[in-house]
N, C-alpha and C. Protein backbone atom coordinates (compact mmCIF):
# COMPACT_ATOMS: atom_id res chain seq x y z
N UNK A 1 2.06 -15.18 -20.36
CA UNK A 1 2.23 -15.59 -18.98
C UNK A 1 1.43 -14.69 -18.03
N UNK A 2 1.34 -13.69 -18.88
CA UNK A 2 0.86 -12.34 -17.49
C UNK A 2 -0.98 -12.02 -18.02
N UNK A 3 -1.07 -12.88 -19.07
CA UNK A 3 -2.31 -12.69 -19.55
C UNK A 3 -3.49 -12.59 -18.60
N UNK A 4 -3.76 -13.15 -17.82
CA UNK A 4 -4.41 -13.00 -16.55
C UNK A 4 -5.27 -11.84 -16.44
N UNK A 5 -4.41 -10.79 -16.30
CA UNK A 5 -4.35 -9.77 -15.08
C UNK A 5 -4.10 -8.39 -16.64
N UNK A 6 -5.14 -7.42 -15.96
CA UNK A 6 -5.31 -6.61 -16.73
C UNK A 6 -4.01 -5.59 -16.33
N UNK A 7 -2.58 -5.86 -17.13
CA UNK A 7 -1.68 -5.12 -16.71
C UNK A 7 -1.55 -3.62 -16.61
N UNK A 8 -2.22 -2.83 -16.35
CA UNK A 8 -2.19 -0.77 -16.61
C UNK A 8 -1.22 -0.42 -15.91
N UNK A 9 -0.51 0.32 -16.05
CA UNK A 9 0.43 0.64 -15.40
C UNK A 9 0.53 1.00 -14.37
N UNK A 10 -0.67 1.95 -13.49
CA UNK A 10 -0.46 1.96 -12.38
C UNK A 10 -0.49 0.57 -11.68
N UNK A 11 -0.98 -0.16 -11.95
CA UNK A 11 -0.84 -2.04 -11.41
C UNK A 11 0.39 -2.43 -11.21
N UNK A 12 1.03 -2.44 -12.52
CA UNK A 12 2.80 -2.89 -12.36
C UNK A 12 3.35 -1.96 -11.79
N UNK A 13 3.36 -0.63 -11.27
CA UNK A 13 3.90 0.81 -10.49
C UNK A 13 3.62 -0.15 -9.17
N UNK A 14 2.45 -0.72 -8.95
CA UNK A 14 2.15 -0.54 -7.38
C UNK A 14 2.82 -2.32 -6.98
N UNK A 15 2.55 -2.87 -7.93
CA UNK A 15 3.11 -4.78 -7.63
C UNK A 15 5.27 -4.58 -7.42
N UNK A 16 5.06 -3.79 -8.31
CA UNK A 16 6.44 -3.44 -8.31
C UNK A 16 7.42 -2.81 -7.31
N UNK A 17 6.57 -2.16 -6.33
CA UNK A 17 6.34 -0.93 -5.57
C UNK A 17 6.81 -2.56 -4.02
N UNK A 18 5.84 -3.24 -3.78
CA UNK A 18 5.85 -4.01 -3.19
C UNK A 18 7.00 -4.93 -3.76
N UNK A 19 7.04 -5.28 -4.53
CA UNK A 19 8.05 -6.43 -4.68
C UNK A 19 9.36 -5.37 -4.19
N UNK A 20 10.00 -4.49 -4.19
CA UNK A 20 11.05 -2.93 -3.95
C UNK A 20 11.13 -3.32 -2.42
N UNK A 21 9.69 -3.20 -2.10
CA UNK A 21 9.54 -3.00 -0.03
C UNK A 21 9.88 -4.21 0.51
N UNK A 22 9.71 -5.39 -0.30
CA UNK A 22 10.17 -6.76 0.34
C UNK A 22 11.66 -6.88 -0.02
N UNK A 23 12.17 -6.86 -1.07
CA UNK A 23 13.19 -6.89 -1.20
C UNK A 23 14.08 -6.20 -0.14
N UNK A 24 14.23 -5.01 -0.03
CA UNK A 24 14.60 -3.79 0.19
C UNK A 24 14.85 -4.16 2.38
N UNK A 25 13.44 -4.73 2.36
CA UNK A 25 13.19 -5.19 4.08
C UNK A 25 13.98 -6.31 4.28
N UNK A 26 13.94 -7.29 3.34
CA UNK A 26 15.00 -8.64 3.49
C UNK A 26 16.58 -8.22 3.96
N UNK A 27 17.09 -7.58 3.12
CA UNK A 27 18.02 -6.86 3.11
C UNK A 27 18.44 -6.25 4.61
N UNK A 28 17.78 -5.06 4.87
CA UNK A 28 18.01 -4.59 5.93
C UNK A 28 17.95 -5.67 7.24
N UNK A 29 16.41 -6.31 7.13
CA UNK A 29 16.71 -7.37 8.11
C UNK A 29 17.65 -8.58 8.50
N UNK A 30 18.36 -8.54 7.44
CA UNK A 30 19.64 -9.24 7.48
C UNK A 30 20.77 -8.53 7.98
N UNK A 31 21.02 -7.72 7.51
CA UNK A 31 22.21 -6.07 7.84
C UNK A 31 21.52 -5.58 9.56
N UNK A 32 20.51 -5.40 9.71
CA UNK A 32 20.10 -4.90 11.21
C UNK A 32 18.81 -5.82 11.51
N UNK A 33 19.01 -6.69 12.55
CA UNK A 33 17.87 -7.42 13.20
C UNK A 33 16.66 -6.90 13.88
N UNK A 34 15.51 -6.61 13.89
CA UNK A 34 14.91 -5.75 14.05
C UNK A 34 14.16 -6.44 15.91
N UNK A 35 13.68 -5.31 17.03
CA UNK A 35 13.48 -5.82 17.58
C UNK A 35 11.69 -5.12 18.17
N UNK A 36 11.54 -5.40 18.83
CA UNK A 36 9.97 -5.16 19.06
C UNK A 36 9.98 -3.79 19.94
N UNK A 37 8.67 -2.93 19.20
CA UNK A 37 8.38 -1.76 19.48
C UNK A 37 6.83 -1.56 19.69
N UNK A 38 6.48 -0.53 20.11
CA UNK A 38 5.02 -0.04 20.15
C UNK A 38 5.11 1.27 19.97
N UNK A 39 4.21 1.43 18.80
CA UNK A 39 3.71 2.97 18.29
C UNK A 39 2.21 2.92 18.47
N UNK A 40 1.43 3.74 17.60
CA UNK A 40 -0.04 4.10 17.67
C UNK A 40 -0.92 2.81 17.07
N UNK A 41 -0.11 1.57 16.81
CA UNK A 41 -0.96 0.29 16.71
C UNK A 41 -1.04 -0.51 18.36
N UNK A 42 -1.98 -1.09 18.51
CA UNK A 42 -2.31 -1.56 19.80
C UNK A 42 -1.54 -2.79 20.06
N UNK A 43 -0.19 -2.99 19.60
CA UNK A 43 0.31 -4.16 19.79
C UNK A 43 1.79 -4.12 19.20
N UNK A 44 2.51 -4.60 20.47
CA UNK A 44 4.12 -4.60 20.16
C UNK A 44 4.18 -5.23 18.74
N UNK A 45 5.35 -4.43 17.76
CA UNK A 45 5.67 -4.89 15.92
C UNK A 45 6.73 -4.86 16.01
N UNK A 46 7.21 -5.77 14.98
CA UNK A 46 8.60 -5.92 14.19
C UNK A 46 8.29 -5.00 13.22
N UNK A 47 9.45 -4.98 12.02
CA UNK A 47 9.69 -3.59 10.94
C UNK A 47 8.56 -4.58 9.92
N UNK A 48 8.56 -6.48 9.93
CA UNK A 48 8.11 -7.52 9.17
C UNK A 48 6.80 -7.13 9.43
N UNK A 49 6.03 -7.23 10.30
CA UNK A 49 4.67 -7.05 10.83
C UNK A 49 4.10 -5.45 10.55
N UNK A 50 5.26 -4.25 10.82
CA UNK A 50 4.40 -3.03 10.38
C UNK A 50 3.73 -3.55 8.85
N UNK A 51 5.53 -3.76 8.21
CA UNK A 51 5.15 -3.59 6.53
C UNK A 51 3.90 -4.68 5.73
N UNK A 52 3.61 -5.91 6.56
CA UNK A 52 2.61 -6.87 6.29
C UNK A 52 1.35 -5.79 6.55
N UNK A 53 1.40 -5.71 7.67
CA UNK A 53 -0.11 -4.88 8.47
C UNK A 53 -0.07 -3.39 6.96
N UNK A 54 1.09 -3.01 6.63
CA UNK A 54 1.07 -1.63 5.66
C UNK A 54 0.35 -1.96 4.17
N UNK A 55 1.05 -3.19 4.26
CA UNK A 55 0.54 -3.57 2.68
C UNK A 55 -1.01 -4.21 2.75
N UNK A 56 -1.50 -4.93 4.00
CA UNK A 56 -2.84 -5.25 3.82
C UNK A 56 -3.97 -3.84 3.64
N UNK A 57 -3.27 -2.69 4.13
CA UNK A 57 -4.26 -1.44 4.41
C UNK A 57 -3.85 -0.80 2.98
N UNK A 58 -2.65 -0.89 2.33
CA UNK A 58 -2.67 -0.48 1.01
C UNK A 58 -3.89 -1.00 -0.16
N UNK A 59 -3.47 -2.46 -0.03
CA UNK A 59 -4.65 -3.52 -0.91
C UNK A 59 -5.97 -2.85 -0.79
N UNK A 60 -6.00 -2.69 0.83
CA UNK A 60 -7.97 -2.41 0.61
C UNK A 60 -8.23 -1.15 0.02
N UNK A 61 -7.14 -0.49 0.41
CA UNK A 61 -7.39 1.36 0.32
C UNK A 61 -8.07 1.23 -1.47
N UNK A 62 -6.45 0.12 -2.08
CA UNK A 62 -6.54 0.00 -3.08
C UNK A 62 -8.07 -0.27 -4.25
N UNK A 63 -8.93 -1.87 -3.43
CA UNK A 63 -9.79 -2.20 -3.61
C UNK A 63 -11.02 -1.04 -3.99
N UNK A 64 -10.87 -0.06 -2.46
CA UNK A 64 -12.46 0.14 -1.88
C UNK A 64 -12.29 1.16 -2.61
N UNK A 65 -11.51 2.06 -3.37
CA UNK A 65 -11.22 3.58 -4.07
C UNK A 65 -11.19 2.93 -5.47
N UNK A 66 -11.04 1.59 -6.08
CA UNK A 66 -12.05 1.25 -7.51
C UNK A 66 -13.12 0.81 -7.24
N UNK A 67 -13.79 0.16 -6.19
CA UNK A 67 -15.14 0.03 -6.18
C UNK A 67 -16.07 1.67 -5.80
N UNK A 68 -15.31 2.73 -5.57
CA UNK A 68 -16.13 3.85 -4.78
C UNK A 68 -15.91 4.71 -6.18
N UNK A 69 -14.84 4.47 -6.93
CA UNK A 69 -14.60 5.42 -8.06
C UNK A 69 -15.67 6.02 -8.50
N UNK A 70 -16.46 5.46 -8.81
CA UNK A 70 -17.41 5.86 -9.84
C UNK A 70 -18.44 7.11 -8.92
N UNK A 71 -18.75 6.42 -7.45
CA UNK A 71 -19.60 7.57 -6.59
C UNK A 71 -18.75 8.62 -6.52
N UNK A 72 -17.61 8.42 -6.69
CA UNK A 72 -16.91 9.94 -6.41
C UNK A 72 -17.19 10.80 -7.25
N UNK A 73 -17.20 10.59 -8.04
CA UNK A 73 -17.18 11.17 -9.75
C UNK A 73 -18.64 11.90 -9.26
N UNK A 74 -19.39 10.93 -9.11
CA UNK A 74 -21.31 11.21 -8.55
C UNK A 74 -20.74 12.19 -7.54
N UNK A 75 -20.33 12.24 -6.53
CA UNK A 75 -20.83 12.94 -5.07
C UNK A 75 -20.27 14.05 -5.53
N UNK A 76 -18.80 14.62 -5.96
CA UNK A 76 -17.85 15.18 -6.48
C UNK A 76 -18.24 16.11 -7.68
N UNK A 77 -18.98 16.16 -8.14
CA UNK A 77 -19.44 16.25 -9.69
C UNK A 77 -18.29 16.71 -10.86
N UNK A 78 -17.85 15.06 -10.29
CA UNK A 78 -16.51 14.84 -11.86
C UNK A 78 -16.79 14.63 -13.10
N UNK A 79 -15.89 15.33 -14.11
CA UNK A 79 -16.77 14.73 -15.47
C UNK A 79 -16.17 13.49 -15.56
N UNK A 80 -15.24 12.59 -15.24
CA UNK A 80 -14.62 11.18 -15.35
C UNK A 80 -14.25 10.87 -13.62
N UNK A 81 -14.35 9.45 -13.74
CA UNK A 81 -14.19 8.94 -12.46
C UNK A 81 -12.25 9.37 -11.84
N UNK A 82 -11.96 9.59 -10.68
CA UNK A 82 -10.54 9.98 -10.31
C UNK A 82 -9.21 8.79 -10.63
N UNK A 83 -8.37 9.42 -11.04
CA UNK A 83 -7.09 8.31 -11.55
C UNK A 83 -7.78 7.39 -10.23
N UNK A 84 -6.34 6.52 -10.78
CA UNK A 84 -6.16 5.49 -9.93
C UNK A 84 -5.13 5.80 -9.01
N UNK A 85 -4.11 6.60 -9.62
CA UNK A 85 -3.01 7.29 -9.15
C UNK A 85 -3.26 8.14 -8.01
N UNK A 86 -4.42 8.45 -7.64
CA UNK A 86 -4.61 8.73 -6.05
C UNK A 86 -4.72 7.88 -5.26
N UNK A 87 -4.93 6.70 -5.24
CA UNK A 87 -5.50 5.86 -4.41
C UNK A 87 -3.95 4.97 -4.26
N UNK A 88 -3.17 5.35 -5.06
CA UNK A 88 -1.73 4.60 -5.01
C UNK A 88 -0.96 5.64 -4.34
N UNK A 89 -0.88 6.89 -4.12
CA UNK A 89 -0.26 7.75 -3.38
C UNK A 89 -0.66 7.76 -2.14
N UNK A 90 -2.29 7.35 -2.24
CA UNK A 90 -2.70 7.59 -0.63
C UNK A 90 -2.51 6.37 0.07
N UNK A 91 -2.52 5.21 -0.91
CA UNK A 91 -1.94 3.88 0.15
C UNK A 91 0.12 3.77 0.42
N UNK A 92 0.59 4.26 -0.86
CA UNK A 92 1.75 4.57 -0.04
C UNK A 92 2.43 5.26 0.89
N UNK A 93 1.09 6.25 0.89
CA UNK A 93 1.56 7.27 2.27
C UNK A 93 1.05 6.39 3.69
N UNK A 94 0.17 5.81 3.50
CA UNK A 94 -0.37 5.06 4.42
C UNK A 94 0.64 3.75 5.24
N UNK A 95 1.57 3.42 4.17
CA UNK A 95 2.53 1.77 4.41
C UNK A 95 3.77 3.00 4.98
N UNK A 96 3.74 4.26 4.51
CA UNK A 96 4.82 5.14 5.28
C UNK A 96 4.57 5.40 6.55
N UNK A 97 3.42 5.73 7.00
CA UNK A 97 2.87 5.94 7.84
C UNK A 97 3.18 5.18 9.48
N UNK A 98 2.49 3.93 8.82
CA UNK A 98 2.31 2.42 9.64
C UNK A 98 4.39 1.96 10.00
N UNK A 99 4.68 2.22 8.61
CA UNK A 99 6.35 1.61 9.14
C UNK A 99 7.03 2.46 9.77
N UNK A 100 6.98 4.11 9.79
CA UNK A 100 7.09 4.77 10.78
C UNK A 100 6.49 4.81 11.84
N UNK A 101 5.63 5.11 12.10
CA UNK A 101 4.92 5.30 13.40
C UNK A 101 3.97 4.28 14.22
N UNK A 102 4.13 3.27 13.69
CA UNK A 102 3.15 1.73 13.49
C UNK A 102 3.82 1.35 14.94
């Protein structure tokens, strides 16, 4: 069923990670109704809209740090290109970031 998709674990860590934040937001937004705020994004958010806007900046972080992997390794002078596991810490600090201070 899952044949698709090259499952590695940091993949199912991070799909999993998201499926946790939706769940987790349903929840609360049911228990506390959330109402509109402005932080350091240029436009009044719900808690729905930080965590959408969090997870689109996770994806790319995600994207652009396996397409850059390999120059890092180059610019860096790595003997192997950097986990992946950075680029999953630095986009979850990032969806922390945005739903706090967003």
């Amino acid at each position: 069923m899952f044949d698709w998709m090259a499952w590695t674990t940091p993949v199912a860590v991070f799909f999993s990670c998201i499926a946790l934040m939706l769940a987790v937001m349903t929840v609360w937004e049911i228990k506390s109704p959330t109402v509109l705020r402005k932080g350091f994004l240029p436009i009044a958010t719900t808690r729905g809209d930080r965590l959408f806007m969090g997870l689109l900046a996770a994806g790319y972080i995600n994207l652009a740090f396996i397409g850059l992997a390999g120059k890092f390794a180059e610019w860096f002078g790595l003997q192997q290109e950097p986990s992946i596991w950075v680029s999953f810490v630095f986009s979850m600090v990032m969806v922390a970031l945005i739903m706090r201070s967003g």
